[in-house]
Protein backbone atom coordinates (compact mmCIF):
# COMPACT_ATOMS: atom_id res chain seq x y z
CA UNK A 1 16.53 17.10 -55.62
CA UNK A 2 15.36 20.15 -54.74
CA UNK A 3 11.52 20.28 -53.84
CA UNK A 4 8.76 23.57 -54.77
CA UNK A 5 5.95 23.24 -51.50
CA UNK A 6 3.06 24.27 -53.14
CA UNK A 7 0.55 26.09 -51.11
CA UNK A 8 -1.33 22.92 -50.35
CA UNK A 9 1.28 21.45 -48.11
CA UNK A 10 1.27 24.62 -47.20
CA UNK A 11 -1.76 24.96 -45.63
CA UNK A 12 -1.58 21.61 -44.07
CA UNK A 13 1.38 22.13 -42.09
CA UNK A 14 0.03 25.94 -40.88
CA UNK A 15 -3.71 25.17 -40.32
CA UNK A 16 -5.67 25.59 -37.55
CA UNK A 17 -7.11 22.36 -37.78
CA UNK A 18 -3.80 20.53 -38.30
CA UNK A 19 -3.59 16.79 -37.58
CA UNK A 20 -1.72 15.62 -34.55
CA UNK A 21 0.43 13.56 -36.85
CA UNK A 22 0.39 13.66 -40.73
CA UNK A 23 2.54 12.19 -43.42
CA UNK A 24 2.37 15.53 -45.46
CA UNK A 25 3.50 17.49 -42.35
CA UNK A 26 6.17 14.95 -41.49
CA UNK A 27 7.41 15.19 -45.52
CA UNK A 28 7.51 18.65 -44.66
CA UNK A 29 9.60 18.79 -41.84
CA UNK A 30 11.87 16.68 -43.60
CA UNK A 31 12.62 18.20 -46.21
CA UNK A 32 13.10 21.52 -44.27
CA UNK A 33 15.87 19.55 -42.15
CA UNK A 34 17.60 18.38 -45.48
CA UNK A 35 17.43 22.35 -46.74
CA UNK A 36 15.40 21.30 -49.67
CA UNK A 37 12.21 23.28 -49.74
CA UNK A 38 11.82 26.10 -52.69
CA UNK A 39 8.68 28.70 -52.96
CA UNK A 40 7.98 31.19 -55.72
CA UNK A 41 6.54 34.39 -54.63
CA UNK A 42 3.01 33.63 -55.83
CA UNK A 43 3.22 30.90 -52.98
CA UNK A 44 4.56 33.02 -50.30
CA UNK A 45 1.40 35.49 -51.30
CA UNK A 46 -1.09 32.70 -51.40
CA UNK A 47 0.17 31.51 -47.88
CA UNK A 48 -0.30 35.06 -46.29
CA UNK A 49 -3.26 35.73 -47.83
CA UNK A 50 -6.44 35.59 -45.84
CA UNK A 51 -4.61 36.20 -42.49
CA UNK A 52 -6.85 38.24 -40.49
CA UNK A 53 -4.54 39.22 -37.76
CA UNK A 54 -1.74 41.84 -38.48
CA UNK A 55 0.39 39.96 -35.62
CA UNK A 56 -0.29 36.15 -37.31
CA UNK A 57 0.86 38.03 -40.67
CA UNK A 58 3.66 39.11 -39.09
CA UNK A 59 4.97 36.08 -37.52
CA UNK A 60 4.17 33.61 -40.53
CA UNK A 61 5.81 35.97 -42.91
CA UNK A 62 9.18 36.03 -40.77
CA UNK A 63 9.12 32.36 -40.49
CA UNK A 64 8.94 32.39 -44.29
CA UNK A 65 11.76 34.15 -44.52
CA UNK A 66 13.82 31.37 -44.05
CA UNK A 67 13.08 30.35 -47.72
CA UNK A 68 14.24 32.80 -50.04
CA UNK A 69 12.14 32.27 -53.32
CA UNK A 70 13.10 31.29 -56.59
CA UNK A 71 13.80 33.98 -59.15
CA UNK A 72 11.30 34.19 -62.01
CA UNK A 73 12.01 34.59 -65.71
CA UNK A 74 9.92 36.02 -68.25
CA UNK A 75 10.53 32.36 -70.10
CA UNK A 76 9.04 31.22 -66.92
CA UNK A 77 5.31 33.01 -67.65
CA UNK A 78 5.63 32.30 -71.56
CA UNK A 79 5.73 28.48 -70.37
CA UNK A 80 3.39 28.46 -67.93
CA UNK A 81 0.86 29.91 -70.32
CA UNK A 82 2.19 27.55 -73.08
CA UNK A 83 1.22 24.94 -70.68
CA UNK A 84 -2.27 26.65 -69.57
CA UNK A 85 -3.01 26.46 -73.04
CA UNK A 86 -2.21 22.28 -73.91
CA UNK A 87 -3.90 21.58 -70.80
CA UNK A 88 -7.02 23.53 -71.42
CA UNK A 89 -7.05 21.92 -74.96
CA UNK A 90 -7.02 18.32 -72.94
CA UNK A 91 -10.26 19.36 -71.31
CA UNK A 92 -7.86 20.28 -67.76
CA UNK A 93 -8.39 23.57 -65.28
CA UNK A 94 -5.62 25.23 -63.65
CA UNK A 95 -4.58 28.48 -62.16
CA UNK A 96 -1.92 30.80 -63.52
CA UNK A 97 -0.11 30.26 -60.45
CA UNK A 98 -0.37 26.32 -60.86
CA UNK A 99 1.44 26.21 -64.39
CA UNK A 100 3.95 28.84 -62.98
CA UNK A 101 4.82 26.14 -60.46
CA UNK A 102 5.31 23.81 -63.05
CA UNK A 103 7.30 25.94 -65.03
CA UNK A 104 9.55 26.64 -62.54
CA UNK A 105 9.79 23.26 -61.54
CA UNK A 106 10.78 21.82 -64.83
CA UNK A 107 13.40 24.63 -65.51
CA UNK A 108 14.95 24.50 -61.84
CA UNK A 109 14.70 20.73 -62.45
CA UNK A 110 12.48 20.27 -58.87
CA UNK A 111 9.86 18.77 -58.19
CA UNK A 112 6.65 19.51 -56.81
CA UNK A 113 5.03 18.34 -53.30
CA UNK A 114 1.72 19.23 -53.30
CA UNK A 115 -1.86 17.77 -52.34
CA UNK A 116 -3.60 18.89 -55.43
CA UNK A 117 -5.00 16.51 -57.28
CA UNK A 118 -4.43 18.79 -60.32
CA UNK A 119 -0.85 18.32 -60.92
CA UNK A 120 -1.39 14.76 -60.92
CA UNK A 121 -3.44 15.52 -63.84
CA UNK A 122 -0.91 17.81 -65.29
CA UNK A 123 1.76 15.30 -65.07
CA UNK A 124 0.21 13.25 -67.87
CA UNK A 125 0.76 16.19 -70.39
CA UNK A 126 3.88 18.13 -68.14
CA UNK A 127 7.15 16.70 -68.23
CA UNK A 128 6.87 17.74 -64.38
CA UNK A 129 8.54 15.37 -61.70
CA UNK A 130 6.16 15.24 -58.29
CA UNK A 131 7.80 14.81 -55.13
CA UNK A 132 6.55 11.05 -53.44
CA UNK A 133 5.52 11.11 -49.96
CA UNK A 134 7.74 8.53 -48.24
């Protein structure tokens, strides 16, 4: 199964501050062996957002390049705001960019690695699938 790295891992794998060894960054590398990782281009902007240096920009983004992003469809927004709105009337928070993941997810039939806590809570109202570190 294909697998959408939300900005999370993301973040993880890229920081600064990243841990000698970690089980997310270890997923991560996996799964970019096995030619399974998927983005959307709200994640490729979150990921390059906030880069202060035009030359850390510029390397980052070519690395991304390796991982052509998913097309959207307009069905894609209508259910991520579909799903924006069930959440919100079960008392859950999300971004726009959060319930676009799921979206996608459901309709490319991925799932979703990610460290936010979030989409464990969408999961119990999402019929989203979310990928199990191993």
């Amino acid at each position: 199964m294909k697998v959408i790295v939300d900005t999370s891992i993301w973040s993880t794998a890229l920081g600064r501050s990243r841990p000698k060894k970690s089980v997310l960054v270890d997923s991560l590398e996996k799964l970019i062996l096995e030619h399974r990782v998927q983005v959307i281009g709200p994640i490729r902007q979150e990921i390059l957002s906030g880069l202060r240096e035009e030359l850390q920009f510029k390397k980052l983004e070519k690395h991304l390049r390796a991982f052509p992003d998913l097309d959207l469809q307009t069905e894609d927004y209508v259910r991520a705001a579909k799903y924006f709105n069930l959440c919100r009337s079960k008392g859950l928070q999300g971004s726009n960019t959060d319930f676009l993941i799921c979206s996608v997810a459901i309709r490319n039939k991925s799932s979703i690695f990610t460290s936010d806590k979030d989409f464990t809570l969408f999961a119990k109202y999402l019929p989203i699938v979310l990928y199990a570190v191993n």
